[in-house]
PDB file of N, CA and C in Angstrom:
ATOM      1  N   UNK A   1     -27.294  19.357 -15.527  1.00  0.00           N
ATOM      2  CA  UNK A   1     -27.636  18.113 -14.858  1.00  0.00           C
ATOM      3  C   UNK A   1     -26.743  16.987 -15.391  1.00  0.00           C
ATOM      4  N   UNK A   2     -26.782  16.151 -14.434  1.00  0.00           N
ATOM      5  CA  UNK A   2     -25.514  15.303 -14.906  1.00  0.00           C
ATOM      6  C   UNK A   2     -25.917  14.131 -15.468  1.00  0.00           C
ATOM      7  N   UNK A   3     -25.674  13.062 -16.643  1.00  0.00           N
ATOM      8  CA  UNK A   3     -26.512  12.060 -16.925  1.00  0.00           C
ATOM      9  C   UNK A   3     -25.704  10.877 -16.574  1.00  0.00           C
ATOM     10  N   UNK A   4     -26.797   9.819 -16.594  1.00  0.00           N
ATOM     11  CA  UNK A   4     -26.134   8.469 -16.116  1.00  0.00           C
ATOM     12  C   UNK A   4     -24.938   7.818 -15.900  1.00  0.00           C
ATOM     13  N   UNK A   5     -24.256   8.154 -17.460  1.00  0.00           N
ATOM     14  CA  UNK A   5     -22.749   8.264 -17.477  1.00  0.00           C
ATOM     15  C   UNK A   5     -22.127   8.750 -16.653  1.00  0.00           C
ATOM     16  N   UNK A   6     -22.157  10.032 -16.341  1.00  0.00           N
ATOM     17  CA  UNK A   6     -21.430  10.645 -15.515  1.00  0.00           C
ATOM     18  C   UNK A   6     -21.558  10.179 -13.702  1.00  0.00           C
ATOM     19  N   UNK A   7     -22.661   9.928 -13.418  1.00  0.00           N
ATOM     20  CA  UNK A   7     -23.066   9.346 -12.062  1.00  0.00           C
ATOM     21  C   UNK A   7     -22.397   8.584 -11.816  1.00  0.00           C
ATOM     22  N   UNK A   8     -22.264   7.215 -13.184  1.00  0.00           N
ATOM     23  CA  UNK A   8     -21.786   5.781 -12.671  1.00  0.00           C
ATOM     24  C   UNK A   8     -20.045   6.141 -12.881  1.00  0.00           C
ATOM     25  N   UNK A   9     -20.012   7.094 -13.497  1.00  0.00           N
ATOM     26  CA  UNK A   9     -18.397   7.260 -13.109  1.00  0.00           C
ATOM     27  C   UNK A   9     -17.394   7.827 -12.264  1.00  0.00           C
ATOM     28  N   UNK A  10     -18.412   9.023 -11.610  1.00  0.00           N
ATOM     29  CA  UNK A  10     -17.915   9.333 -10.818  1.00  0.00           C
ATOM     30  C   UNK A  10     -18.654   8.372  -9.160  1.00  0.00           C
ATOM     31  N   UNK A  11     -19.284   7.574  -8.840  1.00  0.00           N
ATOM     32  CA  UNK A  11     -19.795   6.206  -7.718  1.00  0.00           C
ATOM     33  C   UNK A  11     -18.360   5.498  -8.313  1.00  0.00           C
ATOM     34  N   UNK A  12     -18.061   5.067  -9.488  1.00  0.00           N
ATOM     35  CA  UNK A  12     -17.145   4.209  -9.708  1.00  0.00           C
ATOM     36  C   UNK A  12     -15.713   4.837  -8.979  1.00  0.00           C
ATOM     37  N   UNK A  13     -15.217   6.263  -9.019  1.00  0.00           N
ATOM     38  CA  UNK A  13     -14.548   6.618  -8.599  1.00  0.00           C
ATOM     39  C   UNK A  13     -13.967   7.221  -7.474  1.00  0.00           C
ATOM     40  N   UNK A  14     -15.141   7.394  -6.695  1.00  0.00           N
ATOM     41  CA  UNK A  14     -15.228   7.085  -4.947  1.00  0.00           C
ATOM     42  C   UNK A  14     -15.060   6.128  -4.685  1.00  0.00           C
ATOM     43  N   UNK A  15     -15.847   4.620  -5.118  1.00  0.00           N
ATOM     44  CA  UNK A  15     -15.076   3.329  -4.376  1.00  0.00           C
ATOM     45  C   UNK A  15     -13.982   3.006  -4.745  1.00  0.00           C
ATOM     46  N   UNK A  16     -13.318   3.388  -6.112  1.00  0.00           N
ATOM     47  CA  UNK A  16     -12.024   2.923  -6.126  1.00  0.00           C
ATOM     48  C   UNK A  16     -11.339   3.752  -4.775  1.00  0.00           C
ATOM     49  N   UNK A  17     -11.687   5.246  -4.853  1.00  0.00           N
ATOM     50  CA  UNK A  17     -10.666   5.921  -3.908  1.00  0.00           C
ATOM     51  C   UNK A  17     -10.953   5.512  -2.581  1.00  0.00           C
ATOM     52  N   UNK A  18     -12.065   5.421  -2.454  1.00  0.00           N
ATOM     53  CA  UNK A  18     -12.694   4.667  -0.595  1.00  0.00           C
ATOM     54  C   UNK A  18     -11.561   3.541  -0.277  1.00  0.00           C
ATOM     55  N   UNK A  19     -11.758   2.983  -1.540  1.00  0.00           N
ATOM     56  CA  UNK A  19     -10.673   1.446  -1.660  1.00  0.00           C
ATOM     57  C   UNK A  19      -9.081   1.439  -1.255  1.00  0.00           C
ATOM     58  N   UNK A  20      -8.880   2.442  -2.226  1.00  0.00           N
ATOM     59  CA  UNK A  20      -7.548   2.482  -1.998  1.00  0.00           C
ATOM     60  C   UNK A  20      -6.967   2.847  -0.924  1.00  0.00           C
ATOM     61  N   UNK A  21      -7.915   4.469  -0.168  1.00  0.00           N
ATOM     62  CA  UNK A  21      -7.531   4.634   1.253  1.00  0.00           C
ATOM     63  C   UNK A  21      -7.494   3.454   2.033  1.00  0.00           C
ATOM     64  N   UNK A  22      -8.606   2.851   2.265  1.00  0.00           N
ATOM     65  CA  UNK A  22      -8.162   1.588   2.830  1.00  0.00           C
ATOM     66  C   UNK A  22      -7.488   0.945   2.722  1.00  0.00           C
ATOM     67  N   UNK A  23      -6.659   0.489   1.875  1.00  0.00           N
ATOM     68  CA  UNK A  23      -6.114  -0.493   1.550  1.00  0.00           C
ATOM     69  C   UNK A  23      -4.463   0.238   2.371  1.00  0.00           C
ATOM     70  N   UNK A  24      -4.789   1.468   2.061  1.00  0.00           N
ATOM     71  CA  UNK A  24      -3.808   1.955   2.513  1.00  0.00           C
ATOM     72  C   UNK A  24      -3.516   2.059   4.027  1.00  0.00           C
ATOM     73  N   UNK A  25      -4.420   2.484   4.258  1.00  0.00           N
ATOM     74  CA  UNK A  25      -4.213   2.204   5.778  1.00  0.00           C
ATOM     75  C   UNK A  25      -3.958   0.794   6.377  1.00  0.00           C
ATOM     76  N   UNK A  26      -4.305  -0.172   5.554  1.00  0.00           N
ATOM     77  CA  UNK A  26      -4.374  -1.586   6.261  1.00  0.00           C
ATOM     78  C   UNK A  26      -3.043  -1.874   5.826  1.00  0.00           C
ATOM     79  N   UNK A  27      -2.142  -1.453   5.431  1.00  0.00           N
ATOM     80  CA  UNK A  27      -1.149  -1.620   5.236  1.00  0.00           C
ATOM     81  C   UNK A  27       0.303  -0.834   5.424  1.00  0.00           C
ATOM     82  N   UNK A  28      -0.398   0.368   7.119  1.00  0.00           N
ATOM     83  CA  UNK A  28       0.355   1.085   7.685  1.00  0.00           C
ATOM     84  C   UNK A  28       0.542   2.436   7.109  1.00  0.00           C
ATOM     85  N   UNK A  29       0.168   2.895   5.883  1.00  0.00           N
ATOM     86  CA  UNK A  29       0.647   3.731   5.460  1.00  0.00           C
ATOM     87  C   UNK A  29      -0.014   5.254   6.512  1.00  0.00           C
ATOM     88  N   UNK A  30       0.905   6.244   6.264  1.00  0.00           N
ATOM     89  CA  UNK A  30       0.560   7.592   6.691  1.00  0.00           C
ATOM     90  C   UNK A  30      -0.653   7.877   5.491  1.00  0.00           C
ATOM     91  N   UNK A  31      -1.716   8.379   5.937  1.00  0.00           N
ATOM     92  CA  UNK A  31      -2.229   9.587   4.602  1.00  0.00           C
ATOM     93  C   UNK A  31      -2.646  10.639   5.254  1.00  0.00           C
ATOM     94  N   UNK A  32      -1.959  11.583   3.933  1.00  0.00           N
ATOM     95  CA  UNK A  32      -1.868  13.562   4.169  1.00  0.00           C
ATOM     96  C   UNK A  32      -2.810  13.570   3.273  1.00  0.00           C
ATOM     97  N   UNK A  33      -3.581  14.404   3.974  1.00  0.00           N
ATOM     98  CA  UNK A  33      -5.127  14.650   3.403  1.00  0.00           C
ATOM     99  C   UNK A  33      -4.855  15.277   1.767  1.00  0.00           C
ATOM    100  N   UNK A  34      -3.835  16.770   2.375  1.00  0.00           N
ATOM    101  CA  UNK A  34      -3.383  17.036   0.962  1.00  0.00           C
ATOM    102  C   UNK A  34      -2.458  16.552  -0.294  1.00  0.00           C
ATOM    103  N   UNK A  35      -1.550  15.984  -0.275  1.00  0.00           N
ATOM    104  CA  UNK A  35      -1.400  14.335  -0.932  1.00  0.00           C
ATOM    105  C   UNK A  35      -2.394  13.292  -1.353  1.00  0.00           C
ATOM    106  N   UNK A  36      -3.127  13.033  -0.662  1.00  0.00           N
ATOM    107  CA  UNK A  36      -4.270  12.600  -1.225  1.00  0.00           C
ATOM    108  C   UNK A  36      -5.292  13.094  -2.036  1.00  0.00           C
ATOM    109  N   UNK A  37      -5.596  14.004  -2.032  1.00  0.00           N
ATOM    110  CA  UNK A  37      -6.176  14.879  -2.193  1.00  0.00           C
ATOM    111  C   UNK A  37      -5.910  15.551  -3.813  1.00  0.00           C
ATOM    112  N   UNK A  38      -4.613  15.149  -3.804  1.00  0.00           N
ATOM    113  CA  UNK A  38      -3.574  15.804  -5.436  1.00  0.00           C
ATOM    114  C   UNK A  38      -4.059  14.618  -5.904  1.00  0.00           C
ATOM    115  N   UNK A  39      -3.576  13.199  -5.597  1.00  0.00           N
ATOM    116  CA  UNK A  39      -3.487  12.216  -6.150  1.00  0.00           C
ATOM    117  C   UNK A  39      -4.833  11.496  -6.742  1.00  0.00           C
ATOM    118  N   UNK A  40      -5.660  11.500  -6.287  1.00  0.00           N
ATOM    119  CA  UNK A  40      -7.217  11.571  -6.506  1.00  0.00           C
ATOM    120  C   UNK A  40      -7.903  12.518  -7.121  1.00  0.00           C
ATOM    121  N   UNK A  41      -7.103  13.507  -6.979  1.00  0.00           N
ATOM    122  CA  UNK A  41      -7.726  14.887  -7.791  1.00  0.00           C
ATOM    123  C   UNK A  41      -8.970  15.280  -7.256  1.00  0.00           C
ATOM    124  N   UNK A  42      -9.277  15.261  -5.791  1.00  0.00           N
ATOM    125  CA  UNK A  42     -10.489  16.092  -5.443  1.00  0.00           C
ATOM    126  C   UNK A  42      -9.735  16.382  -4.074  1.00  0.00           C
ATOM    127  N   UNK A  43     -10.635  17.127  -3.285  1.00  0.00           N
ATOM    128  CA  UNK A  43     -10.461  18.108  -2.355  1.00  0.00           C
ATOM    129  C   UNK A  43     -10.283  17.613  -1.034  1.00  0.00           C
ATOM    130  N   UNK A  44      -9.640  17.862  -0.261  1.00  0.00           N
ATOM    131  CA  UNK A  44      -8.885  17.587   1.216  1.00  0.00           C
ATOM    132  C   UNK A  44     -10.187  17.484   1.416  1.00  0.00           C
ATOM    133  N   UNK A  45     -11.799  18.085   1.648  1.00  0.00           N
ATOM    134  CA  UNK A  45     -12.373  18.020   2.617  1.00  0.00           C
ATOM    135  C   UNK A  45     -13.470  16.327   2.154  1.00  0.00           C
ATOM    136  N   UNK A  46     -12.757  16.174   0.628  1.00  0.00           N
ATOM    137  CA  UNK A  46     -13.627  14.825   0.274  1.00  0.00           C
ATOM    138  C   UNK A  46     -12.570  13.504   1.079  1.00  0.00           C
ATOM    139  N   UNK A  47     -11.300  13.873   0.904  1.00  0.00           N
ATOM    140  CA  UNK A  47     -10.560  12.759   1.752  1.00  0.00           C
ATOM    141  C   UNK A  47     -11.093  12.896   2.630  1.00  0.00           C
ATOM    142  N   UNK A  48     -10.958  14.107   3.723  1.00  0.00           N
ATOM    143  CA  UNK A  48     -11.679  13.758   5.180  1.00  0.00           C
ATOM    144  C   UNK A  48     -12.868  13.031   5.415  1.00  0.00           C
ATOM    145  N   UNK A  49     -14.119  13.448   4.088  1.00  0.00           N
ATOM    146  CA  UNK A  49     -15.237  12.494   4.660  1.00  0.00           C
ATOM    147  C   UNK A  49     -14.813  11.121   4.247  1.00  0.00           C
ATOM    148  N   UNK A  50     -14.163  10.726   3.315  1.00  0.00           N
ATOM    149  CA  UNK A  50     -13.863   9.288   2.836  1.00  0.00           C
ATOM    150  C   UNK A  50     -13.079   8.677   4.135  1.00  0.00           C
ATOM    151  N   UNK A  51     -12.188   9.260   4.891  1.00  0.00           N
ATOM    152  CA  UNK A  51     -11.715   8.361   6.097  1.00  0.00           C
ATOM    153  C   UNK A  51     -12.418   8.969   6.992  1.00  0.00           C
ATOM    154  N   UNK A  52     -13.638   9.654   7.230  1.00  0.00           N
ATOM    155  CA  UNK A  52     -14.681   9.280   8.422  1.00  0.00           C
ATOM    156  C   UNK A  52     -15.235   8.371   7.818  1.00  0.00           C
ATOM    157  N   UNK A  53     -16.051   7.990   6.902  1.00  0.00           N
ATOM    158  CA  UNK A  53     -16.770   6.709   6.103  1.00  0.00           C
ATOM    159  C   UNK A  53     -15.491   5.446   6.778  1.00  0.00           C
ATOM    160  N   UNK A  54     -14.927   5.453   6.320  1.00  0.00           N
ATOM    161  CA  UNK A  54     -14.022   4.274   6.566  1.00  0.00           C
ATOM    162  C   UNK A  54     -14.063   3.981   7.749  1.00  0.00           C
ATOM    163  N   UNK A  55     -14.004   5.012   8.824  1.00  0.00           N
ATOM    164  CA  UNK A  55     -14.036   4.855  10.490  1.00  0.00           C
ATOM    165  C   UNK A  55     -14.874   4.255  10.926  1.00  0.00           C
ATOM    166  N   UNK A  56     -15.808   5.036  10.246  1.00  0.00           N
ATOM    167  CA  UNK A  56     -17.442   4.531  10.987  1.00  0.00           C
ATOM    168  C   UNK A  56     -17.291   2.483  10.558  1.00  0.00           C
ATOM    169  N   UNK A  57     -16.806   2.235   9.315  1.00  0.00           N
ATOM    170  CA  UNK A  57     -16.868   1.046   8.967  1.00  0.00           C
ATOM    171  C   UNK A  57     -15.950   0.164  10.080  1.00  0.00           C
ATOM    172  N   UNK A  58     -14.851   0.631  11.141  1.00  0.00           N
ATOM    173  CA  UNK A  58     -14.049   0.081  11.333  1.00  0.00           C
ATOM    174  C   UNK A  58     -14.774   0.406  12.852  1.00  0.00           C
ATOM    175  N   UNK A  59     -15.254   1.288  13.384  1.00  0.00           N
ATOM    176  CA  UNK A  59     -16.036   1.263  14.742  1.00  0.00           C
ATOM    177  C   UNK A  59     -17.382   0.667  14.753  1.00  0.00           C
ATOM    178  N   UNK A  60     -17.990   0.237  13.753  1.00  0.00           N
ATOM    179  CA  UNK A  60     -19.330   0.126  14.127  1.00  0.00           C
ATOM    180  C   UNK A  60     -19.327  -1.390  13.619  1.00  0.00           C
ATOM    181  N   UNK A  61     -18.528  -2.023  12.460  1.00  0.00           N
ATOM    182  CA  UNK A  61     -18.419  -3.362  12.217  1.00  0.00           C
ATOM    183  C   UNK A  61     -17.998  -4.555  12.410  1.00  0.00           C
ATOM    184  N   UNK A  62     -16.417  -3.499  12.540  1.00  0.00           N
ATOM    185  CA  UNK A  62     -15.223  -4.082  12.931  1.00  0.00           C
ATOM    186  C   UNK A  62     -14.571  -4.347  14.105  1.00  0.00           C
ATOM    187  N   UNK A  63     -15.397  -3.919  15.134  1.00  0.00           N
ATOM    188  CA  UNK A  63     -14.980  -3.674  16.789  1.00  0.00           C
ATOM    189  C   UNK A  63     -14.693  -5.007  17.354  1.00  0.00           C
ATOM    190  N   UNK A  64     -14.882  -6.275  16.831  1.00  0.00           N
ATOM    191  CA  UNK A  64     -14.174  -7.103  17.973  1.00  0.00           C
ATOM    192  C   UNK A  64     -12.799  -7.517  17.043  1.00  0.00           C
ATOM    193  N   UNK A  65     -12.717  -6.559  16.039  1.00  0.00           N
ATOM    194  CA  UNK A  65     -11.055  -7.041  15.734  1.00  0.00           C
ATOM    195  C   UNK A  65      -9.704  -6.045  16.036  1.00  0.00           C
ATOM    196  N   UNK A  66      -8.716  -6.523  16.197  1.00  0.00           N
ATOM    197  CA  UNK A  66      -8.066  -5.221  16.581  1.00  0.00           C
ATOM    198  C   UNK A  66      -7.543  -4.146  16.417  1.00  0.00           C
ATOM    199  N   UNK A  67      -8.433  -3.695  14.899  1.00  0.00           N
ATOM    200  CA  UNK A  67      -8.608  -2.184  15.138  1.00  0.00           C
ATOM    201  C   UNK A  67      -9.700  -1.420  15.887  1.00  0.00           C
ATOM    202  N   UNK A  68      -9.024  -0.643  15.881  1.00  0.00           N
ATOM    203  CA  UNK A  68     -10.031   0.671  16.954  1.00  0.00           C
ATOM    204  C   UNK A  68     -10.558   1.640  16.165  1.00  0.00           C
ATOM    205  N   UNK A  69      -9.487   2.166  15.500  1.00  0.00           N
ATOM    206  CA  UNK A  69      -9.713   3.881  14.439  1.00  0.00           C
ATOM    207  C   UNK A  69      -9.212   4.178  13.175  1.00  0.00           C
ATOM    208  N   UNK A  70      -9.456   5.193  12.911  1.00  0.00           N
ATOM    209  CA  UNK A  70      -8.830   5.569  11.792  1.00  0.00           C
ATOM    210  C   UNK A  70      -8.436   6.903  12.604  1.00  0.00           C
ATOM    211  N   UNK A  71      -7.347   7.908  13.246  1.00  0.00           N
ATOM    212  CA  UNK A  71      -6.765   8.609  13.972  1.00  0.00           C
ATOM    213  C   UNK A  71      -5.639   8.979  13.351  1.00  0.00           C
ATOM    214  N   UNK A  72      -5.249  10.375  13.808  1.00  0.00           N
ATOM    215  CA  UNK A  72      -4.862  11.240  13.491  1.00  0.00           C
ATOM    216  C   UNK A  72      -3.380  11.851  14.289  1.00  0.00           C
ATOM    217  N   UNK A  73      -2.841  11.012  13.662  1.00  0.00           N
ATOM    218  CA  UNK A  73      -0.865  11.162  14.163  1.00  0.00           C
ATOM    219  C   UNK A  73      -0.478  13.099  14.017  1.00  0.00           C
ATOM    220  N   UNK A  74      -0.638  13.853  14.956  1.00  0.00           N
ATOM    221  CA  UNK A  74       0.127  14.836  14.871  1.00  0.00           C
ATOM    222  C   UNK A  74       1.515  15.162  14.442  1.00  0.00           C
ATOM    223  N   UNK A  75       2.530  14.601  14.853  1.00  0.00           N
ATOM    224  CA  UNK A  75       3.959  14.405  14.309  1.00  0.00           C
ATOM    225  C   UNK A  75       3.977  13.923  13.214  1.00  0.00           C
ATOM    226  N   UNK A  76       3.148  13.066  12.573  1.00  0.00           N
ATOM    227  CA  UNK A  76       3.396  12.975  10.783  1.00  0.00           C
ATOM    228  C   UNK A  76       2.205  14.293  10.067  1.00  0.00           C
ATOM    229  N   UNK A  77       1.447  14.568  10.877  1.00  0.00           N
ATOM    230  CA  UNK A  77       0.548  15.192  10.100  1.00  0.00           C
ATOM    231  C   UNK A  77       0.051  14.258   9.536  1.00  0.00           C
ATOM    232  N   UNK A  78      -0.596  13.128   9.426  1.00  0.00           N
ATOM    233  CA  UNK A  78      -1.547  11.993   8.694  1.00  0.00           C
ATOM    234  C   UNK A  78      -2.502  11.400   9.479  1.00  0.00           C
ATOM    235  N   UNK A  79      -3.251  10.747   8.759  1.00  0.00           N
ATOM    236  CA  UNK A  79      -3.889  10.006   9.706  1.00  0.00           C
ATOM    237  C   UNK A  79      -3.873   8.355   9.500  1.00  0.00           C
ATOM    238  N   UNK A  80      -3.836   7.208   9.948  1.00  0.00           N
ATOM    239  CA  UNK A  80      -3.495   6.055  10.095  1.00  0.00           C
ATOM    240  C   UNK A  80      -4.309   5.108  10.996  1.00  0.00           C
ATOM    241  N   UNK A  81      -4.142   3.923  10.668  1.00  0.00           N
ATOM    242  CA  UNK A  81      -5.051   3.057  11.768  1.00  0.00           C
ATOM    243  C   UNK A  81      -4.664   2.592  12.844  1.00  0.00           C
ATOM    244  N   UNK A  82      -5.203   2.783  13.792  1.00  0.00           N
ATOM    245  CA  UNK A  82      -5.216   3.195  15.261  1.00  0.00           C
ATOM    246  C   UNK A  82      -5.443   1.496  15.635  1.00  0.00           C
ATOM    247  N   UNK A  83      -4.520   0.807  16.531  1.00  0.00           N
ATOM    248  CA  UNK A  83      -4.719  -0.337  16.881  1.00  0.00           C
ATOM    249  C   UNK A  83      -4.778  -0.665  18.491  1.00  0.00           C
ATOM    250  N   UNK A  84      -5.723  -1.586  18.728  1.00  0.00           N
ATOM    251  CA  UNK A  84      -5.901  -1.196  20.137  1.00  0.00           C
ATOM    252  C   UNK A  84      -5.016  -2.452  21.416  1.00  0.00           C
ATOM    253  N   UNK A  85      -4.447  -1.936  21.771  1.00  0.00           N
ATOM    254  CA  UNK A  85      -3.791  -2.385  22.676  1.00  0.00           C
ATOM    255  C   UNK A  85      -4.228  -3.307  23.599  1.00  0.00           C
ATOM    256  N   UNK A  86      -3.316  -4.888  23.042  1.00  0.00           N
ATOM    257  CA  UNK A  86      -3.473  -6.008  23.544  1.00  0.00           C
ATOM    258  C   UNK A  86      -3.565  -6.434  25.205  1.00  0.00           C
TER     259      UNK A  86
END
């Protein structure tokens, strides 16, 4: 079982990474799940839920600004923020 310590450090270390994806995306970047995934040191399928979390934040909050998504560029293999056409 895991004790307190360990809880608040690993919560501490999802929002940094929640954070940083974002930050990343708001600032054009491509992210490869698996690249990310090294760099964070946990698993492609925790990036994936961390940029659905982020989506949901950007469709359900963020909708009268002009983003749309967080979507998924085939030709880079990444996924990036999706802006909706003026």
């Amino acid at each position: 079982m895991k004790g307190v310590k360990e809880v608040i450090e690993e919560a501490s270390t999802k929002t940094i990474r929640v954070l940083s994806l974002f930050e990343m995306l708001n600032s054009g970047e491509i992210i490869k799940k698996k690249e990310a995934a090294e760099h964070f040191k946990v698993s492609e399928k925790t990036i994936h839920r961390d940029l659905k979390e982020i989506n949901v934040y950007y469709t359900k909050y963020k909708y009268k600004t002009l983003v749309n998504c967080v979507a998924y560029n085939r030709e880079e293999k990444g996924y990036y923020l999706k802006v909706r056409n003026r």
